[in-house]
Protein backbone atom coordinates (compact mmCIF):
# COMPACT_ATOMS: atom_id res chain seq x y z
CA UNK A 1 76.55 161.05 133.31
CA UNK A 2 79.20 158.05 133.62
CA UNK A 3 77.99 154.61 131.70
CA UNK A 4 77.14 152.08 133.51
CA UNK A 5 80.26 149.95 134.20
CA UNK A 6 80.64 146.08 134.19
CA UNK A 7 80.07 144.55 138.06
CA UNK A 8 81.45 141.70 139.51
CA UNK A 9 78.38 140.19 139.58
CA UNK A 10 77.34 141.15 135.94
CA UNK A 11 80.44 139.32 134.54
CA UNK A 12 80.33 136.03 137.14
CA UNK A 13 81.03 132.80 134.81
CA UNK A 14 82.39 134.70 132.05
CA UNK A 15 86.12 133.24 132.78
CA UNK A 16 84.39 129.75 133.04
CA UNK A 17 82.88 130.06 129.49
CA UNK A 18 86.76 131.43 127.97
CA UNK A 19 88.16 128.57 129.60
CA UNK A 20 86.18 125.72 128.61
CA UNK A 21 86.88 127.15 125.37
CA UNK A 22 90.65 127.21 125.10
CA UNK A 23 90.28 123.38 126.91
CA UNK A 24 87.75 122.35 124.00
CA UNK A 25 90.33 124.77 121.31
CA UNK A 26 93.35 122.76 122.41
CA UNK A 27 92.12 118.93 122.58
CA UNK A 28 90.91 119.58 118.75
CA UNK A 29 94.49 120.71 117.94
CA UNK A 30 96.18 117.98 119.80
CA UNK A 31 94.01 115.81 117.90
CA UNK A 32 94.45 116.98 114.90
CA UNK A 33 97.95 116.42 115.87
CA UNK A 34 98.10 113.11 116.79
CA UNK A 35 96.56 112.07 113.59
CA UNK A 36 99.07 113.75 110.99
CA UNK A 37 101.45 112.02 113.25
CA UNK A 38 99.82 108.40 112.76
CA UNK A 39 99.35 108.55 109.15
CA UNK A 40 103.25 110.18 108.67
CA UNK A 41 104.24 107.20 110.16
CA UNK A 42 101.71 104.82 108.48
CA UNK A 43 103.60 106.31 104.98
CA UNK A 44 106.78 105.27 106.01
CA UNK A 45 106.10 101.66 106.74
CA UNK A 46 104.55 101.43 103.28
CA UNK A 47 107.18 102.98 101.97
CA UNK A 48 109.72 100.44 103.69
CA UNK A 49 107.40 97.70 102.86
CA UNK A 50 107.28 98.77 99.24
CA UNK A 51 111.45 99.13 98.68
CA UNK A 52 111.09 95.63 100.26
CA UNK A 53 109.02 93.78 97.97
CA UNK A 54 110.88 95.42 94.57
CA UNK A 55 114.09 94.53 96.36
CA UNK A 56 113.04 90.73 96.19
CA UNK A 57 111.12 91.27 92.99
CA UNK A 58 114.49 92.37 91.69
CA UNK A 59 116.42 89.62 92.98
CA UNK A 60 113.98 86.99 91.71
CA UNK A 61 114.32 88.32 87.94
CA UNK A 62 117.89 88.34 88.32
CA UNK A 63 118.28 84.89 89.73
CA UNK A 64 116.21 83.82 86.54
CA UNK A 65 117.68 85.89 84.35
CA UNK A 66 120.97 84.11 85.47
CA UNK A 67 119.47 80.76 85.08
CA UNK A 68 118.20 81.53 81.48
CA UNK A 69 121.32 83.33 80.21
CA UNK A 70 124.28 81.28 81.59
CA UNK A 71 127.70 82.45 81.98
CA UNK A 72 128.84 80.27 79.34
CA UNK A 73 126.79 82.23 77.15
CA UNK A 74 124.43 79.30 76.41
CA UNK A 75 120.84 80.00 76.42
CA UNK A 76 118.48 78.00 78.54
CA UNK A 77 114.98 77.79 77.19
CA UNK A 78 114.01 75.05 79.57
CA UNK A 79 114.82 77.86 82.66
CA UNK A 80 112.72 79.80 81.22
CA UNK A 81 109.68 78.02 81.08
CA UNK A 82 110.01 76.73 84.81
CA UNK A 83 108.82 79.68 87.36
CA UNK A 84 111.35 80.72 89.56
CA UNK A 85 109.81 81.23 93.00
CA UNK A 86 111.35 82.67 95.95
CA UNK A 87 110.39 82.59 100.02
CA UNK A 88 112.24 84.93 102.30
CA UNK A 89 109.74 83.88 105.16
CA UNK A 90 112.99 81.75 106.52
CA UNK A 91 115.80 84.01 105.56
CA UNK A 92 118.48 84.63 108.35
CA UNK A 93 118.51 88.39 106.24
CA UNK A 94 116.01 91.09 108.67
CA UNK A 95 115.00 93.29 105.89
CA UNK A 96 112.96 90.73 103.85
CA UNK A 97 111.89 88.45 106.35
CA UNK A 98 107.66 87.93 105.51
CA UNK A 99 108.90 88.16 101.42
CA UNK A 100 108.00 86.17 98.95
CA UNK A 101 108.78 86.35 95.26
CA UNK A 102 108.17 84.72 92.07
CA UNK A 103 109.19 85.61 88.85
CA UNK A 104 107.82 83.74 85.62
CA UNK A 105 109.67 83.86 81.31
CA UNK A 106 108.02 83.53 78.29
CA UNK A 107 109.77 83.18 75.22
CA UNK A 108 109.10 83.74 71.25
CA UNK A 109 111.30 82.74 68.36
CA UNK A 110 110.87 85.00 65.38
CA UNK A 111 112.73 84.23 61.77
CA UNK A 112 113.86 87.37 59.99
CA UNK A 113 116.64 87.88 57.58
CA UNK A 114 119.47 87.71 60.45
CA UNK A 115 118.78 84.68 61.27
CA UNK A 116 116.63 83.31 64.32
CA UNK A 117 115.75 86.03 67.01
CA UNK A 118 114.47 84.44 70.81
CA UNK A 119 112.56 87.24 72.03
CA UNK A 120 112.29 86.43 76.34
CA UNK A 121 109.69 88.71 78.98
CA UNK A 122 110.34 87.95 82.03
CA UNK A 123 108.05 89.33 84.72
CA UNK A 124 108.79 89.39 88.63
CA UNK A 125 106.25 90.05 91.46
CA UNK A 126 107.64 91.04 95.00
CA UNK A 127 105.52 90.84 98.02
CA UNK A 128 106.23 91.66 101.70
CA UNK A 129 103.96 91.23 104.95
CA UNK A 130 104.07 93.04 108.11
CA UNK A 131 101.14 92.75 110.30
CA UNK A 132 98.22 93.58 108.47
CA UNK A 133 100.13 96.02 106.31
CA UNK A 134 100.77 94.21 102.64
CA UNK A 135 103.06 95.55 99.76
CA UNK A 136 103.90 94.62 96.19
CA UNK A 137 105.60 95.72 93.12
CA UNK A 138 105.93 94.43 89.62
CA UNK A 139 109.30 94.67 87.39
CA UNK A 140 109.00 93.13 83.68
CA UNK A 141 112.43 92.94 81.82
CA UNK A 142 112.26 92.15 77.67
CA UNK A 143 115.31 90.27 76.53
CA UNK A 144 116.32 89.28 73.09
CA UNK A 145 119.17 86.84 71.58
CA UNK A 146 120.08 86.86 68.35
């Protein structure tokens, strides 16, 4: 005796089923796709925003740091005490357009036997704006004249 083999009419809507499958398989993986896309992308603009903000940090602490310590070789006190702060909302420059920076000095004078040590922290804060995507970073810098 032969088994009984699979009819036309035993396996009607059995093509339907597979391919509402593979439809249903493949929107999940395009999905999924579209989403590691997004937040790959999403990285890189806080990454740029990031390398923004200590870009400007940086060049606030240096513009105070070259207030404070003149090229004479004096040392400004006064400069230090003042905050130094910086907008880059205006700036003709692309890259840190919606920056803003402000860097602020605090100074100690110890007595040892050398003489008088000034003893400076300086602290910078870097922030940049794009959309509703915000980033900072911090850079402190110790200093010390003798």
């Amino acid at each position: 005796m032969r088994p009984d083999l699979p009819t036309q009419q035993t396996q009607a809507g059995n093509m339907l089923v597979m391919a509402v499958f593979v439809i249903l398989v493949m929107t999940m993986l395009s999905l999924a796709i579209v989403n590691i896309l997004s937040s790959a992308s999403q990285s890189v603009i806080y990454e740029v925003l990031g390398l923004r903000a200590q870009h400007v940090a940086r060049s606030s602490l240096e513009t105070h740091l070259a207030q404070v310590f003149r090229a004479d070789g004096t040392l400004d006190i006064a400069a230090c005490d003042a905050p130094l702060n910086l907008d880059f909302s205006a700036s003709t420059i692309v890259s840190v357009q919606g920056c803003v920076a402000q860097s602020s000095c605090r100074s100690q004078v110890y007595t040892s036997g050398d003489g008088v040590v000034t003893h400076l922290m300086f602290n910078s804060d870097g922030q940049c704006t794009s959309g509703n995507t915000v980033a900072s970073r911090s850079i402190a810098v110790d200093a010390v004249e003798r």
